[in-house]
Protein backbone atom coordinates (compact mmCIF):
# COMPACT_ATOMS: atom_id res chain seq x y z
CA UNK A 1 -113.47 -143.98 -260.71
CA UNK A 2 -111.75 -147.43 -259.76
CA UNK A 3 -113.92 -150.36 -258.70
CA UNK A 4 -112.14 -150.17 -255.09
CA UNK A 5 -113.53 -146.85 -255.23
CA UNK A 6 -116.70 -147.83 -256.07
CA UNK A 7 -117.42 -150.52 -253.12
CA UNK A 8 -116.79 -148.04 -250.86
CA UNK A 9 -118.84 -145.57 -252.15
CA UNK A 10 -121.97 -144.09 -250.44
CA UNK A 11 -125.21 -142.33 -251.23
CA UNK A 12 -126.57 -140.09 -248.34
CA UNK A 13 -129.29 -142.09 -246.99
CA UNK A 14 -131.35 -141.30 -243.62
CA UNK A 15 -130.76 -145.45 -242.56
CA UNK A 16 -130.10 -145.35 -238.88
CA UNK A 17 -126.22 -146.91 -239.22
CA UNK A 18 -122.91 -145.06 -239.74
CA UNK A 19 -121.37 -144.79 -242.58
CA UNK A 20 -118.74 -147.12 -241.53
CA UNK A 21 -121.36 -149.79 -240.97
CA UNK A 22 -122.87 -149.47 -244.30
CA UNK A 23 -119.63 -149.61 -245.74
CA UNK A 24 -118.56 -152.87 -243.90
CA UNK A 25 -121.74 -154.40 -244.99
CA UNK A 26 -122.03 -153.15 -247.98
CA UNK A 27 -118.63 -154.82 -248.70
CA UNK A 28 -119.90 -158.04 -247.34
CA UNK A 29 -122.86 -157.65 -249.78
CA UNK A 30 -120.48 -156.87 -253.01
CA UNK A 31 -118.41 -160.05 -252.35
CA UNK A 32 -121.61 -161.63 -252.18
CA UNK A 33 -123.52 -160.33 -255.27
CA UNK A 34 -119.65 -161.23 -257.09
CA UNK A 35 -119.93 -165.13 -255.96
CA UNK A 36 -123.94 -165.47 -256.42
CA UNK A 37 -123.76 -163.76 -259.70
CA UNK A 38 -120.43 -166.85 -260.54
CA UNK A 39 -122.42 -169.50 -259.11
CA UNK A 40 -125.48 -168.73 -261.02
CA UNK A 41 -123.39 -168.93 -264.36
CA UNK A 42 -121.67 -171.71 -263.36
CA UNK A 43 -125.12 -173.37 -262.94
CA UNK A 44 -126.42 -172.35 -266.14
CA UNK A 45 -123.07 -173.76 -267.76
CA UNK A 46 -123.77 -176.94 -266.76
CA UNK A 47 -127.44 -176.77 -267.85
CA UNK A 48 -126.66 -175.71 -271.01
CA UNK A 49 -123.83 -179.03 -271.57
CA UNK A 50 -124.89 -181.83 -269.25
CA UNK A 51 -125.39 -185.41 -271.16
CA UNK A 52 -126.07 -188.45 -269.78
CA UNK A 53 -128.70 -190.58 -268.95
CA UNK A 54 -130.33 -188.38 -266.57
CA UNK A 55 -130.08 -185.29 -269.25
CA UNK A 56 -133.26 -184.23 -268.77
CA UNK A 57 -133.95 -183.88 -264.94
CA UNK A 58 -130.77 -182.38 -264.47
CA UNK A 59 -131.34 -179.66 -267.40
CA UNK A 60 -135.02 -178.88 -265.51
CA UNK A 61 -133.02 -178.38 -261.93
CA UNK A 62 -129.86 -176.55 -262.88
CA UNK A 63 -132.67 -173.93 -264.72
CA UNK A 64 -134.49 -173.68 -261.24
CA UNK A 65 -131.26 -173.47 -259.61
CA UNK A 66 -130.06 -170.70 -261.43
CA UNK A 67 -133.42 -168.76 -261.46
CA UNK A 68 -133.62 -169.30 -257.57
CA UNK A 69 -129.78 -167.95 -257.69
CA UNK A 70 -130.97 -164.80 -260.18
CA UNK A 71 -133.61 -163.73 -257.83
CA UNK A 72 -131.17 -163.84 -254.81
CA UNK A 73 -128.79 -161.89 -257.39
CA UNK A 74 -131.60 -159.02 -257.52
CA UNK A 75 -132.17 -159.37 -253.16
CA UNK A 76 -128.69 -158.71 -252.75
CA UNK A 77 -127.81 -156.09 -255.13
CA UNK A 78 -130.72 -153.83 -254.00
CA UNK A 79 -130.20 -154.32 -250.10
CA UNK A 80 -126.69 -152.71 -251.08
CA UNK A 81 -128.17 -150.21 -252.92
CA UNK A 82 -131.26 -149.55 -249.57
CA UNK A 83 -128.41 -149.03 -247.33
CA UNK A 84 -126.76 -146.47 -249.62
CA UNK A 85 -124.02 -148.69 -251.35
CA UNK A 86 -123.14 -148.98 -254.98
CA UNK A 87 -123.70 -152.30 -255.78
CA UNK A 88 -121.15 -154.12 -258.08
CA UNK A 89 -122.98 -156.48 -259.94
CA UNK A 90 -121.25 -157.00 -264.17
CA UNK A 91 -119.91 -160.05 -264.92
CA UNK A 92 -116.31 -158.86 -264.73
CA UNK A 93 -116.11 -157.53 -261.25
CA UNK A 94 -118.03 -161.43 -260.43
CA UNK A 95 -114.80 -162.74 -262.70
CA UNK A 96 -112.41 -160.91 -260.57
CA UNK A 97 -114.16 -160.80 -256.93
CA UNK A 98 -116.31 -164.27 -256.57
CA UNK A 99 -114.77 -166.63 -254.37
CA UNK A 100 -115.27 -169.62 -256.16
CA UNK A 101 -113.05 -171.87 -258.69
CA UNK A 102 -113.38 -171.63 -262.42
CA UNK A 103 -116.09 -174.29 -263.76
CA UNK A 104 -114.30 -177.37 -265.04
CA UNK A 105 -115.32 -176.47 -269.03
CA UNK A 106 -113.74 -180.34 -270.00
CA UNK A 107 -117.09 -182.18 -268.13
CA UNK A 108 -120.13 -183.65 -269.87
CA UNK A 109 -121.77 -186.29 -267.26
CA UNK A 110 -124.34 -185.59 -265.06
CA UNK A 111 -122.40 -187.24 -262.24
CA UNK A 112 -119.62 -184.65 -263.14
CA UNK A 113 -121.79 -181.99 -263.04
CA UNK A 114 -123.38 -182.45 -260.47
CA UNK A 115 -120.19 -183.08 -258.37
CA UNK A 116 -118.60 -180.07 -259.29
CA UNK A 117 -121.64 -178.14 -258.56
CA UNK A 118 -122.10 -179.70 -255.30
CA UNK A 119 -118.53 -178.35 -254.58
CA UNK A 120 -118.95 -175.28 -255.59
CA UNK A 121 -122.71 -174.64 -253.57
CA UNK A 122 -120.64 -176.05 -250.83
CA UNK A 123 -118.30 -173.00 -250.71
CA UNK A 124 -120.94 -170.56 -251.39
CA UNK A 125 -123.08 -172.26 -248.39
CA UNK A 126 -120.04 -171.21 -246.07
CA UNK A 127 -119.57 -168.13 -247.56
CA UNK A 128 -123.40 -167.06 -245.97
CA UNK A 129 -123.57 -169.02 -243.30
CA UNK A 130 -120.30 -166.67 -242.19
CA UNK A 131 -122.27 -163.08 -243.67
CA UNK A 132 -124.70 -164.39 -241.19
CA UNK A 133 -122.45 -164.12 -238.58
CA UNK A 134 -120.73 -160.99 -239.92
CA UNK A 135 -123.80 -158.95 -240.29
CA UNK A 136 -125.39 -160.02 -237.28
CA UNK A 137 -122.63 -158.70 -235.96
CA UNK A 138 -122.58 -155.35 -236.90
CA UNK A 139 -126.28 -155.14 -236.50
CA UNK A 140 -127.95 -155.53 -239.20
CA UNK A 141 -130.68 -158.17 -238.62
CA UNK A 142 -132.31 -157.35 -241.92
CA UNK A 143 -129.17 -158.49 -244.16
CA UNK A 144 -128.62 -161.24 -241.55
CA UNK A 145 -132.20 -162.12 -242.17
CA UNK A 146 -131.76 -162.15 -246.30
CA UNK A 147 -128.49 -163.97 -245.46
CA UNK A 148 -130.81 -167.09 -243.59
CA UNK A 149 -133.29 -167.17 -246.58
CA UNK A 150 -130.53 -167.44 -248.69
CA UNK A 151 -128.48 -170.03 -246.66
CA UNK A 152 -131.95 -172.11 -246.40
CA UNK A 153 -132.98 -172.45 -249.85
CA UNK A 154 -128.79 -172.77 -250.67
CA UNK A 155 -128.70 -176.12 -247.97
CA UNK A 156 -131.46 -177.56 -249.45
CA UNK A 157 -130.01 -177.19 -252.99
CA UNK A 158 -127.01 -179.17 -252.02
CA UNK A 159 -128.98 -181.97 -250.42
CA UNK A 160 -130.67 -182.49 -253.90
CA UNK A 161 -126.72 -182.88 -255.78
CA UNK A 162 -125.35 -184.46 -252.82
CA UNK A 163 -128.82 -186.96 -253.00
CA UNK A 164 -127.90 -187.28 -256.70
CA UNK A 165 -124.04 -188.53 -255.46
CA UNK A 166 -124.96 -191.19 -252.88
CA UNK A 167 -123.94 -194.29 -253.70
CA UNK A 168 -121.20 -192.88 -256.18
CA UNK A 169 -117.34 -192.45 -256.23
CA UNK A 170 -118.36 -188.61 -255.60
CA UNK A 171 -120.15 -188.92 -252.10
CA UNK A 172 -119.76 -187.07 -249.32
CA UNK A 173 -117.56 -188.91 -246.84
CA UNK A 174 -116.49 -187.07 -243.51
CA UNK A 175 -117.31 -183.55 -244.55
CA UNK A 176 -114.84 -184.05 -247.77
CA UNK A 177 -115.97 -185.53 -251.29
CA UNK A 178 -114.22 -189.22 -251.90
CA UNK A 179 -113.27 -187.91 -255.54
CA UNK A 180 -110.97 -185.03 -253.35
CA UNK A 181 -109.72 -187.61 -251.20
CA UNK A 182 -108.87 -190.27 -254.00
CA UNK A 183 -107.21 -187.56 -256.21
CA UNK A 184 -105.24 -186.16 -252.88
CA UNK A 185 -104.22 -190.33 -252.21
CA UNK A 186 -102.54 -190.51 -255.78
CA UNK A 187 -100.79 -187.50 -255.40
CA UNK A 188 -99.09 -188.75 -252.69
């Protein structure tokens, strides 16, 4: 059976939407579970090779940042799996579906870590802040509801890398990072 096949797949279940509706959000869920499971390696790639002079306090947060991003991971995967999905969830259907770039693998600094992370929990902060929306939409307070806890605890994660940027080359000017809008001035 082909992965396509597989995120549309549904058990029977006795939950009080159509099958339609579990599909749609199901789907929404799946694309989710793809980019959560990418951002949470992405996080643990740059705990596992940051340097620098702030080494150690970055090491300690990326950890809780990815085990904060693990147990969301596990919320998401079996609220596919309560409304009667198949939830898609190995590392190469998060390679092929998540929405995010590749991590930068050539990056040792904290500063550059911490930048590219902040980019990257950026994106993924959109991405739920819109499966809010989506599965409000269709319904479903209780995903919309996982969706907030998520988007809260995501928000307040980039705070703490943006915090670590002020003051730097990397900071957040005007809803784009000044790094972005340097590299986009010497292109032109």
């Amino acid at each position: 059976m082909s992965n396509n096949n597989l995120k549309t797949r549904l058990y029977a279940s006795r939950i009080d939407f159509s099958a339609e509706t579990r599909q749609e959000i199901a789907a929404i869920l799946n694309a989710t579970l793809a980019t959560t499971l990418d951002l949470k390696t992405q996080v643990k790639q740059a705990h596992w090779n940051v340097k620098g002079m702030n080494f150690y306090s970055l090491h300690l947060l990326f950890d809780e940042m990815a085990g904060e991003l693990e147990g969301y991971v596990d919320l998401v995967a079996e609220r596919i799996t309560a409304l009667g999905g198949f939830a898609m969830g190995t590392a190469r259907v998060a390679a092929t579906d998540s929405i995010l770039p590749e991590y930068p693998f050539d990056i040792q600094e904290g500063q550059d870590h911490v930048t590219a992370l902040a980019d990257r929990f950026a994106m993924y902060a959109k991405h739920v802040r819109e499966a809010i929306d989506q599965t409000g939409g269709l319904g479903d307070a209780d995903t919309a509801d996982l969706y907030t806890e998520i988007s809260r605890t995501v928000d307040m994660r980039l705070w703490f890398l943006e915090a670590h940027l002020q003051g730097s080359d990397s900071s957040v000017t005007n809803g784009s990072s000044s790094a972005t809008t340097k590299a986009t001035a010497n292109v032109k």
